[in-house]
C-alpha atoms as a PDB file:
ATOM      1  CA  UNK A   1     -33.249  58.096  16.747  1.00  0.00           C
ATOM      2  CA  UNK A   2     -34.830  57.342  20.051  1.00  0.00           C
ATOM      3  CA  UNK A   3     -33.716  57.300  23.350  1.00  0.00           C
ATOM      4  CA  UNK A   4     -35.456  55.885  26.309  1.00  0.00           C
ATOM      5  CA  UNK A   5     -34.690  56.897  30.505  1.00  0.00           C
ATOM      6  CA  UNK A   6     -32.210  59.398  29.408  1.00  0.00           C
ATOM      7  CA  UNK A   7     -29.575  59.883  32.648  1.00  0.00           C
ATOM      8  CA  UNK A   8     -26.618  62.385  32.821  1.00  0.00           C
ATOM      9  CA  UNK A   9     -24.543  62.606  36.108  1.00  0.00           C
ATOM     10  CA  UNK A  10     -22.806  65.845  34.794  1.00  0.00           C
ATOM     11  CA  UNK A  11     -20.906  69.004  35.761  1.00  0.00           C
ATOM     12  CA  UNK A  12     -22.999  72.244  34.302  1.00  0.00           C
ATOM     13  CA  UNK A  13     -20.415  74.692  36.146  1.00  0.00           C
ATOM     14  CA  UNK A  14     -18.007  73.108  34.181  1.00  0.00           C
ATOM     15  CA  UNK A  15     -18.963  74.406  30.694  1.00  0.00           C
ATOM     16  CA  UNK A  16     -18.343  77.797  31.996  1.00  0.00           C
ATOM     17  CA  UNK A  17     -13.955  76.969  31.550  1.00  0.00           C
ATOM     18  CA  UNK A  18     -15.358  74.918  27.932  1.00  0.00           C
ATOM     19  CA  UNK A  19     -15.578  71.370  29.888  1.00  0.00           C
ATOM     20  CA  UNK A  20     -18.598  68.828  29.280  1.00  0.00           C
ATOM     21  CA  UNK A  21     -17.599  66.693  32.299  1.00  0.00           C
ATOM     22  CA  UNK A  22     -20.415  63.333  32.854  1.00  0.00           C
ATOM     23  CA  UNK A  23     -19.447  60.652  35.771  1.00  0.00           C
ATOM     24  CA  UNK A  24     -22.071  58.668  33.716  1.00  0.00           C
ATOM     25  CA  UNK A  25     -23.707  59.029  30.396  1.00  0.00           C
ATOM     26  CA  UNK A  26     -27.168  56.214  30.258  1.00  0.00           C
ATOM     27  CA  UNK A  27     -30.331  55.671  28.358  1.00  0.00           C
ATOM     28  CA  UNK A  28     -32.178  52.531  28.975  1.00  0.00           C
ATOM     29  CA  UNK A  29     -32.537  52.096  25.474  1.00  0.00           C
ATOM     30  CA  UNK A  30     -31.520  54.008  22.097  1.00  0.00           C
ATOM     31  CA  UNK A  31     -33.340  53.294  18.672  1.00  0.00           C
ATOM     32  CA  UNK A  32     -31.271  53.710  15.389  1.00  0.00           C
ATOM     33  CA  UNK A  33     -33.440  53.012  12.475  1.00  0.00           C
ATOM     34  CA  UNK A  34     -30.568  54.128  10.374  1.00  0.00           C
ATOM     35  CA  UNK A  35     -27.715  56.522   9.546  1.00  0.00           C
ATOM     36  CA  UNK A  36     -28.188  60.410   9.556  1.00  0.00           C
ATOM     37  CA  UNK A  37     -28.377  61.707   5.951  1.00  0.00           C
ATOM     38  CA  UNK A  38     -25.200  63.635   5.250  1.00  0.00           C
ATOM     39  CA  UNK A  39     -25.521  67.263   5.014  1.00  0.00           C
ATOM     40  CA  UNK A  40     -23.748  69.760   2.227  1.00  0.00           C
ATOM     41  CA  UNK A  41     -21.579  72.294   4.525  1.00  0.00           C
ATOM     42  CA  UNK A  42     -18.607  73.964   3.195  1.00  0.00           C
ATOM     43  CA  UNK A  43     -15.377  72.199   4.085  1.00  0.00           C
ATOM     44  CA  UNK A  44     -13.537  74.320   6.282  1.00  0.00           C
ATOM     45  CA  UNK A  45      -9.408  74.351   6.498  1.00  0.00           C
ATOM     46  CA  UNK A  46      -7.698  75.234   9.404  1.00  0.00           C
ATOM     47  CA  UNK A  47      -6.219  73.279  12.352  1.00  0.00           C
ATOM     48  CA  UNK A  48      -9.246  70.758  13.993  1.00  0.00           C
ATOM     49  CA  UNK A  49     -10.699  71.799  17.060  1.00  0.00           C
ATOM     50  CA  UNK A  50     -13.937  70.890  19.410  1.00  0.00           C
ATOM     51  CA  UNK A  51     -15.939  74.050  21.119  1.00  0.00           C
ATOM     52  CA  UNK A  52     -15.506  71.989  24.480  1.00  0.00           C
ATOM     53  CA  UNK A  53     -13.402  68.898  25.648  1.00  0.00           C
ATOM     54  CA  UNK A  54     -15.445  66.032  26.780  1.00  0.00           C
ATOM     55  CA  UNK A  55     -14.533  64.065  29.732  1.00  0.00           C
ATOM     56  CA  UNK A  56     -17.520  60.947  29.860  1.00  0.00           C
ATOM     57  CA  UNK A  57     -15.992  58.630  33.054  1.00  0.00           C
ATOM     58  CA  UNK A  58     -18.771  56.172  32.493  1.00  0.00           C
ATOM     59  CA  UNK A  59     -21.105  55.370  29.218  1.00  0.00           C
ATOM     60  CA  UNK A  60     -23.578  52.465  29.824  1.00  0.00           C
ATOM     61  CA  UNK A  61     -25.888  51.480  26.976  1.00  0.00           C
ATOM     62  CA  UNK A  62     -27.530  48.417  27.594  1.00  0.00           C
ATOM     63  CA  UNK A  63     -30.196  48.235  24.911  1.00  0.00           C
ATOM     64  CA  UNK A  64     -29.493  49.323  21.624  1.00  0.00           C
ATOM     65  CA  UNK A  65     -31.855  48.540  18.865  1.00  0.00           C
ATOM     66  CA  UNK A  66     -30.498  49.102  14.801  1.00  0.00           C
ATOM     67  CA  UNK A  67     -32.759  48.805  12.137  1.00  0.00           C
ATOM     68  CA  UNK A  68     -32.458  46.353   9.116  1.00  0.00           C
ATOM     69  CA  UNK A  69     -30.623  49.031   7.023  1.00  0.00           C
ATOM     70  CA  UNK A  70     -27.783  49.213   9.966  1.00  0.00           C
ATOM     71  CA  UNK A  71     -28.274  45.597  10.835  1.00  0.00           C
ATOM     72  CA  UNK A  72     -28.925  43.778   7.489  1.00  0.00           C
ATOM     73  CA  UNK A  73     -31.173  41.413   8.024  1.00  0.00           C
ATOM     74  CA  UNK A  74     -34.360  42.407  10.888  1.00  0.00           C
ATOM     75  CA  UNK A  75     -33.338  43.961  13.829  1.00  0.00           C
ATOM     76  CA  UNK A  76     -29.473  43.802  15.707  1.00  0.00           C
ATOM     77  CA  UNK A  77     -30.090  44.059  19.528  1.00  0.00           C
ATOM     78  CA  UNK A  78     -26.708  45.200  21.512  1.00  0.00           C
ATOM     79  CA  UNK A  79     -25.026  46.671  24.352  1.00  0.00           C
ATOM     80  CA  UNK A  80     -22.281  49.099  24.953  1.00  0.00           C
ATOM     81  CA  UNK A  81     -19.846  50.467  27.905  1.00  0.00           C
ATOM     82  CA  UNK A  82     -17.261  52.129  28.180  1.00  0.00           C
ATOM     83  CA  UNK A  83     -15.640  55.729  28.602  1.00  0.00           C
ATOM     84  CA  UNK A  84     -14.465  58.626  26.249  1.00  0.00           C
ATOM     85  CA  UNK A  85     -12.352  61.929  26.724  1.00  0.00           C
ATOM     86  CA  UNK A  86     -11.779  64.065  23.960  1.00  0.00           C
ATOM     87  CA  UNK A  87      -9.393  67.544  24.732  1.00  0.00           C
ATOM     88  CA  UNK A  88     -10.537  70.560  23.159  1.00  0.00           C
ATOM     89  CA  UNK A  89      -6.894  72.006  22.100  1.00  0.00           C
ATOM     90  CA  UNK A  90      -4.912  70.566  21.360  1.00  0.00           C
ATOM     91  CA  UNK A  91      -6.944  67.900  19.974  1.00  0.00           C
ATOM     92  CA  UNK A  92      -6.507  64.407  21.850  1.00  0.00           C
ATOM     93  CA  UNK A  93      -9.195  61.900  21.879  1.00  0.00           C
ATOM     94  CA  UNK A  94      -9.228  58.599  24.416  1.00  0.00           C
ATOM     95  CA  UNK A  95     -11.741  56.240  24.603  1.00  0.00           C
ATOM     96  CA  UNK A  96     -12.923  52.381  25.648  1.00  0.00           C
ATOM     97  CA  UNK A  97     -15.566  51.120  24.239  1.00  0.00           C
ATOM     98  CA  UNK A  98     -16.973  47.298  24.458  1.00  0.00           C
ATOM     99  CA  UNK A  99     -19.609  46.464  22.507  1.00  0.00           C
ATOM    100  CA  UNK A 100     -21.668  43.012  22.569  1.00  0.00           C
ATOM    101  CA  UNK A 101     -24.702  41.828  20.608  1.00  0.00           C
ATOM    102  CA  UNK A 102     -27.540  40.705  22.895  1.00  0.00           C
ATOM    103  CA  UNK A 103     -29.977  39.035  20.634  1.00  0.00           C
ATOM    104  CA  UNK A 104     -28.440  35.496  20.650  1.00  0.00           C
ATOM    105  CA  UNK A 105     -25.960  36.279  18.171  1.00  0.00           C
ATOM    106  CA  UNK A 106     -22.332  36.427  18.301  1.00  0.00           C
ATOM    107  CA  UNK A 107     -21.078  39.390  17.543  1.00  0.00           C
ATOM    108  CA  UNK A 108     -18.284  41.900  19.533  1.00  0.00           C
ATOM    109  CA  UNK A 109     -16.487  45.180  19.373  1.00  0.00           C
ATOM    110  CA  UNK A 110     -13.450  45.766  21.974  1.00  0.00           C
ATOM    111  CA  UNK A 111     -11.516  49.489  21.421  1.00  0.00           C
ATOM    112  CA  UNK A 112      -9.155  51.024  23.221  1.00  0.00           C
ATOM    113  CA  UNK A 113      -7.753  54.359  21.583  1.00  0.00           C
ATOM    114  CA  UNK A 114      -5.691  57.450  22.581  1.00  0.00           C
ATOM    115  CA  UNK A 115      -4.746  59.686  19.717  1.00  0.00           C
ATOM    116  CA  UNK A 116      -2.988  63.061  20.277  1.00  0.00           C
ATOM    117  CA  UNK A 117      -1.603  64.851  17.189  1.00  0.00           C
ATOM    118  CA  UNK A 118      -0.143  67.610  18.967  1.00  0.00           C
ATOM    119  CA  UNK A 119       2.537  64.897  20.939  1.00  0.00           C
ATOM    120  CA  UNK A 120       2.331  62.842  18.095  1.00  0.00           C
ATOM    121  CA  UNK A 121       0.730  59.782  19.738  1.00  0.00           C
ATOM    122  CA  UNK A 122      -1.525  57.267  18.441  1.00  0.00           C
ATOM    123  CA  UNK A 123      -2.291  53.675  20.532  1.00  0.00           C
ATOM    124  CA  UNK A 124      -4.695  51.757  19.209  1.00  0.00           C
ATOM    125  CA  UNK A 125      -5.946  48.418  20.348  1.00  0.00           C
ATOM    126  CA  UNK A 126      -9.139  47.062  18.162  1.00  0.00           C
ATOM    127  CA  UNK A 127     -10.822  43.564  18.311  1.00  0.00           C
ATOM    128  CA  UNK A 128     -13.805  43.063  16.037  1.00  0.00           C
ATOM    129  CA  UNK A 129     -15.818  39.871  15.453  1.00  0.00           C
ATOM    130  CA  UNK A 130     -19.351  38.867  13.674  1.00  0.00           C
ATOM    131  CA  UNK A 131     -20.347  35.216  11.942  1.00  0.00           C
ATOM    132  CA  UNK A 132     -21.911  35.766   8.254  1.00  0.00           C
ATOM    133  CA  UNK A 133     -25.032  38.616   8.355  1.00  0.00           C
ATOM    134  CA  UNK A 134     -23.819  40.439  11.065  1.00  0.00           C
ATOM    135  CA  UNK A 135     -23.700  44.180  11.157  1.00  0.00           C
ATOM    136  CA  UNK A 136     -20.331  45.494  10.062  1.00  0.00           C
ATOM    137  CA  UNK A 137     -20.064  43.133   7.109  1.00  0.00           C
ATOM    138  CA  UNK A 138     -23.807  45.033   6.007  1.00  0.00           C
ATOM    139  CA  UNK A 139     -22.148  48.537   7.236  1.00  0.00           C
ATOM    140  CA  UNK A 140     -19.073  47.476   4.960  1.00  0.00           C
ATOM    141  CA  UNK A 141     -21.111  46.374   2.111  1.00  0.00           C
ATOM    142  CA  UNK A 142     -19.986  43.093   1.919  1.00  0.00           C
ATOM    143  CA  UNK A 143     -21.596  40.780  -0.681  1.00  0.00           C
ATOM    144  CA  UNK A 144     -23.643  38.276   0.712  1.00  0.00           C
ATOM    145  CA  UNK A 145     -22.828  39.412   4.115  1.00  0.00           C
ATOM    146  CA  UNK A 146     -19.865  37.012   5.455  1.00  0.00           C
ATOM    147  CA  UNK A 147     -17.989  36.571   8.679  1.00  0.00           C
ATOM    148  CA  UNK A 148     -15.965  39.285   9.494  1.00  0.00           C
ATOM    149  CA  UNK A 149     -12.562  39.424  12.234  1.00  0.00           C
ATOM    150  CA  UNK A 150     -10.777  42.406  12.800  1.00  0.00           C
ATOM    151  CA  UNK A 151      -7.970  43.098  14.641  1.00  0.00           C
ATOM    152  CA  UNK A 152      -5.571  46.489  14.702  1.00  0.00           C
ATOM    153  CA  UNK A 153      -3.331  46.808  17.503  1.00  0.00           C
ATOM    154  CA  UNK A 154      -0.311  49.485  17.400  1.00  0.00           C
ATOM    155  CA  UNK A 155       1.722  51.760  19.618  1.00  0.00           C
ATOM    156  CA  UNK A 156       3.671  55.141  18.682  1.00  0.00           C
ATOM    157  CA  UNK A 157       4.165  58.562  16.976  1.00  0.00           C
ATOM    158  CA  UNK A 158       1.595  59.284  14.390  1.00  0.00           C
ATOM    159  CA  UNK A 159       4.519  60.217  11.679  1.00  0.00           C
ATOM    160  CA  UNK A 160       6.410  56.847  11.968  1.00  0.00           C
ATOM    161  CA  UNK A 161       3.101  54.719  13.236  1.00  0.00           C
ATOM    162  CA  UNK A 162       3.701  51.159  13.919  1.00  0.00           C
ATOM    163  CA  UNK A 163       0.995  48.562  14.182  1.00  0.00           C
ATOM    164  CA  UNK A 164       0.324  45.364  13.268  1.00  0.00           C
ATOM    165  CA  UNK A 165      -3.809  44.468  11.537  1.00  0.00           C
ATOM    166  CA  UNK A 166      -5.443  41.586  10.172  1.00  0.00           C
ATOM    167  CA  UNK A 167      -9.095  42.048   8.176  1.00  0.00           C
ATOM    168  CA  UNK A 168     -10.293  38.487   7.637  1.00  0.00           C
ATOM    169  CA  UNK A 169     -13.802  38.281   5.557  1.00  0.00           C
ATOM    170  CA  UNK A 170     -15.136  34.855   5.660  1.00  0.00           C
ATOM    171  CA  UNK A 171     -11.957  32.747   6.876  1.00  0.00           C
ATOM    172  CA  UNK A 172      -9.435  34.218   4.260  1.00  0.00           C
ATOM    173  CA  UNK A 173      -7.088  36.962   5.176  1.00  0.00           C
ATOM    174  CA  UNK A 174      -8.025  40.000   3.032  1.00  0.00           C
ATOM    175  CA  UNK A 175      -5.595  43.064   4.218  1.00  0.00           C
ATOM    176  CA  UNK A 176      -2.977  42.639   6.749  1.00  0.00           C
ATOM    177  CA  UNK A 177      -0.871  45.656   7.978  1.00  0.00           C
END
């Protein structure tokens, strides 16, 4: 992992009361040659909690380089915005994310999530789209790498979730919710 012009417009005073608060989270460029390899730590049980709640207004990632074992095939060029705010306890996570390739192929991401257990809440509005090669068909492990569409859109409680999805791999519906 590299990242290039690293900018945070942040809070420190606000970790004192356990808040990471950032109007604006930036790096000119990140490099990903690849996934982290996964470490062995116990599983712990017990109720899911973050040591601080998050609140990122603004992230803005214009150049993101992936190596061939993210992208597939050479390497995937793309671009990402959007915003993120995760609650410490009770666990609730929002975020909206857009990402767009940027190397002349097509390729796009659109996300819009808010998911709190604790008032049993979960909206989720996702939009994904690459022609054969692209990344997620390589991330899914996808023989031969086809065209992949995704689409996941819901409202509601958690317990009694209703949503509506559609995974189409190479023109043919595969799974539909």
């Amino acid at each position: 992992l590299v990242a290039r012009k690293v900018a945070v417009d942040w809070s420190p005073l606000a970790l004192l009361s356990k808040n990471f608060s950032a109007g604006r989270i930036a790096a000119d460029r990140i490099e990903l040659a690849r996934l982290p390899v996964a470490g062995t730590q116990p599983s712990q049980s017990g109720a899911t909690t973050l040591p601080v709640s998050l609140d990122i207004t603004q992230i803005d990632l214009p150049e993101i380089a992936l190596g061939q074992a993210l992208a597939g095939s050479g390497i995937a060029e793309l671009a990402a915005r959007g915003s993120f705010k995760a609650d410490a306890a009770p666990l609730a996570l929002e975020t909206s994310l857009n990402i767009t390739r940027r190397d002349g192929r097509q390729g796009k991401v659109d996300a819009n999530i808010h998911f709190a257990p604790a008032d049993n809440k979960l909206d989720l509005d996702l939009k994904a789209s690459e022609p054969a090669g692209g990344i997620i068909a390589n991330l899914l492990n996808l023989p031969d790498a086809p065209s992949v569409n995704i689409v996941v859109t819901g409202t509601g409680p958690v317990a009694n979730w209703s949503g509506i999805g559609t995974f189409v791999v190479d023109g043919q519906i595969v799974t539909q919710l």
